[in-house]
Structures are given as C-alpha cells and as structure tokens.
Protein backbone atom coordinates (compact mmCIF):
# COMPACT_ATOMS: atom_id res chain seq x y z
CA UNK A 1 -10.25 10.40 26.62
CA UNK A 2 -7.13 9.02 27.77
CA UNK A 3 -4.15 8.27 25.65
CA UNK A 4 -3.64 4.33 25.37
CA UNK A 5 -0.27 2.01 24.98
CA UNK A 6 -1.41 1.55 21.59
CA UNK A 7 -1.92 5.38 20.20
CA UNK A 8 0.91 6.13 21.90
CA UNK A 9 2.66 3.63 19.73
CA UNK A 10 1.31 4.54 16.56
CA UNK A 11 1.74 8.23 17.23
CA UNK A 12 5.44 7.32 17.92
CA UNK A 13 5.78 5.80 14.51
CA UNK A 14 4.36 8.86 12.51
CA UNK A 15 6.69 10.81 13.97
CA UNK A 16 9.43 8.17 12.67
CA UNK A 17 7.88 8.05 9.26
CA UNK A 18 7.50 11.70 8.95
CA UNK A 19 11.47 12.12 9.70
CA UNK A 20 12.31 9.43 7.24
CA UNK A 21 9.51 10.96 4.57
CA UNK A 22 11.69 14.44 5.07
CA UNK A 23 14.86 12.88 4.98
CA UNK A 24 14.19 10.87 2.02
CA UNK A 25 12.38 13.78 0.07
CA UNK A 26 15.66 16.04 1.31
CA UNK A 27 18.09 13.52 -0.44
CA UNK A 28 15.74 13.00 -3.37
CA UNK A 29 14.85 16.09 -4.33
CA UNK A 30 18.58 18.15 -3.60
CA UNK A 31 20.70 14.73 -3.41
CA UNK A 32 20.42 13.31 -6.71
CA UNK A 33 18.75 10.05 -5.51
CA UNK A 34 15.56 10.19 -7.61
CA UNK A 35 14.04 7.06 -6.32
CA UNK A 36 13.76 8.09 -2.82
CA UNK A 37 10.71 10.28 -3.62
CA UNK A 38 8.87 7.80 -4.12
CA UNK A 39 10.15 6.57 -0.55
CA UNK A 40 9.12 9.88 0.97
CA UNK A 41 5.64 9.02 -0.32
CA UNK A 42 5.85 5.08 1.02
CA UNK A 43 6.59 7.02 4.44
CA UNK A 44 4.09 9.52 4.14
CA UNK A 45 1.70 6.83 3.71
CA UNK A 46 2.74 4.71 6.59
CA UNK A 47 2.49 8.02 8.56
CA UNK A 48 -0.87 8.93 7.76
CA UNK A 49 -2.06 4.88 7.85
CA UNK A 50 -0.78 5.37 11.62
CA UNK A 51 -2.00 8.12 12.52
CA UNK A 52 -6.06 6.28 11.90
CA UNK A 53 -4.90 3.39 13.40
CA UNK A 54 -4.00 5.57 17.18
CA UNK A 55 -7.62 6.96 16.64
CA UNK A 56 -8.96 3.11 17.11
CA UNK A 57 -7.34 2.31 19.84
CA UNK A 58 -8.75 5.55 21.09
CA UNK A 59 -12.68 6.06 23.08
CA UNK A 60 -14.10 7.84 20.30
CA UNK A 61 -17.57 8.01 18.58
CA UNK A 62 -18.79 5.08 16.20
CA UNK A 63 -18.78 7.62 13.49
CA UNK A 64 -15.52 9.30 14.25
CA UNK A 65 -13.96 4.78 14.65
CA UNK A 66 -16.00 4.57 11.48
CA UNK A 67 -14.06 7.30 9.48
CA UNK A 68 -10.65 6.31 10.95
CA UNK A 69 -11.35 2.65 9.78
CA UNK A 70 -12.14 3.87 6.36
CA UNK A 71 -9.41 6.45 5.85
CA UNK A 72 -6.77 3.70 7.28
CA UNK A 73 -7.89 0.59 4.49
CA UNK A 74 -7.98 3.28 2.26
CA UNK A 75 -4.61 4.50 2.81
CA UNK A 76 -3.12 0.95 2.95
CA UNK A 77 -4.03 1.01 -0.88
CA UNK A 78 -2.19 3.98 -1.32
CA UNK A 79 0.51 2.71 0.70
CA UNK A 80 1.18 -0.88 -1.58
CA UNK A 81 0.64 1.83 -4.35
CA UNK A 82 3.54 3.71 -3.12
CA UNK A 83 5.56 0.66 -2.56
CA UNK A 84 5.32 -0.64 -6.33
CA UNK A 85 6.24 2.47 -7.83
CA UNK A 86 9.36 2.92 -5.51
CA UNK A 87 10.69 -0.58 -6.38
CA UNK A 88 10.18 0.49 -9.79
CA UNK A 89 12.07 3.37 -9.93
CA UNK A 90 15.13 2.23 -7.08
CA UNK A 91 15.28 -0.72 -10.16
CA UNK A 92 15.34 2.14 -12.90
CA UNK A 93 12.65 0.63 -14.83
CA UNK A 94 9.54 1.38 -15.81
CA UNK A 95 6.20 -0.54 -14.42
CA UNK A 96 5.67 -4.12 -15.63
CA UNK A 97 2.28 -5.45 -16.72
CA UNK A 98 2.05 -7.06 -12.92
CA UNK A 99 2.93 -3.71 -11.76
CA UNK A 100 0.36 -1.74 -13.52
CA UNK A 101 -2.56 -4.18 -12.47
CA UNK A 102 -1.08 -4.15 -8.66
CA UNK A 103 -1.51 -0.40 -8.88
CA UNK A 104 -4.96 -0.58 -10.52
CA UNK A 105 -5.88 -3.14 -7.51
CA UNK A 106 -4.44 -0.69 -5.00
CA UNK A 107 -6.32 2.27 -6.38
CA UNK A 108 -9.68 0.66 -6.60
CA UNK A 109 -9.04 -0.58 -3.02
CA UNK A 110 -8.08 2.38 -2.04
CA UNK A 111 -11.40 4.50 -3.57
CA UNK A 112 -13.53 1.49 -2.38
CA UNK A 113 -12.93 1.93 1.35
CA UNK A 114 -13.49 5.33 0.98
CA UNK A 115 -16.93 5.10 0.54
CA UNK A 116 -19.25 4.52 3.15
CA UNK A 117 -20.83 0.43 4.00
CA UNK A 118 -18.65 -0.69 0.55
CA UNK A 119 -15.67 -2.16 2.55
CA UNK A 120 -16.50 -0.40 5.96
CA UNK A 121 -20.02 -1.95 7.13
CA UNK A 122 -21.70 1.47 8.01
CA UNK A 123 -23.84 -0.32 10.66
C-alpha cells in the first residue's frame, strides 16, 4: 500500500488540527478563555473526520473503505455538533431552539451512519 497525494494531505491536516485542538484546550482550560474548549473539540473532530478520509484515498479492503466511510459521515455530525455549541458559548449564550434541533439533527446523523447499510450501503 502506497501512501497517495491525497492521505498525505489529510494526514497533514490532523496533525494541524491536533496542534490547534491542544492549543485551544491549553488556553481554555489554564487561559481563562472558556469557549475555546469547545474549539478544541471542533478540532478534534476535524482531526479524526481526516484521519477516515486518508484511509479512502488509500488501497484498502471494502470492509476496512466501508468502516472509514461510516466513521467519517458519522463524525461530520459530531463535527456541526461541535460547531453549534462553540458559537454558542464564544456568544455567551445559551442554545436557541434552532440550536437545540441542529444538535438533535447532528446527533441522529451522526448515530445513523454508524450503523451498518442505514446511510453506508453495506453492499
């Protein structure tokens, strides 16, 4: 299995995200910036979301494609999740009524593609 242009990228940008997650969780947690954990998560996210998406680009097995697939959609729920609770809290305010039902959306989208043939066709 080689490494392709594409991995390479998205390997690239976890490393990125991963730096910004620890900077962010550095400066939330011991800098008095609150709202920036919920950035660390956003990047965490992102990290994790690229990390599936340099196993497609990748020779692998139809199962092992198949899993990455699912884990990615799945994260990208978790990763608008992260994104509406950030705004949230960098506003200081609690979650609107559009907010709550964005979440709910993310969160069923997000348990959805984890299952096998419900967003991911299995075949």
């Amino acid at each position: 299995m080689h490494l392709t242009i594409p991995a390479t990228f998205s390997l690239a940008c976890v490393g990125v995200t991963l730096v910004f997650a620890g900077l962010s969780a550095g400066i939330g947690w011991y800098g008095g910036w609150r709202e920036l954990r919920w950035f660390a998560l956003v990047c965490l996210s992102a990290a994790a979301f690229n990390a599936c998406g340099a196993v497609t680009t990748l020779a692998v097995s139809e199962e092992l494609l198949r899993l990455a697939s699912r884990t990615s959609t799945s994260l990208a729920g978790l990763h608008c999740m992260a994104w509406v609770w950030f705004v949230a809290a960098d506003e200081k305010r609690a979650l609107r009524l559009l907010d709550r039902i964005a979440v709910a959306a993310c969160l069923l989208v997000s348990v959805l593609a984890a299952v096998p043939g419900v967003v991911i066709s299995s075949d």
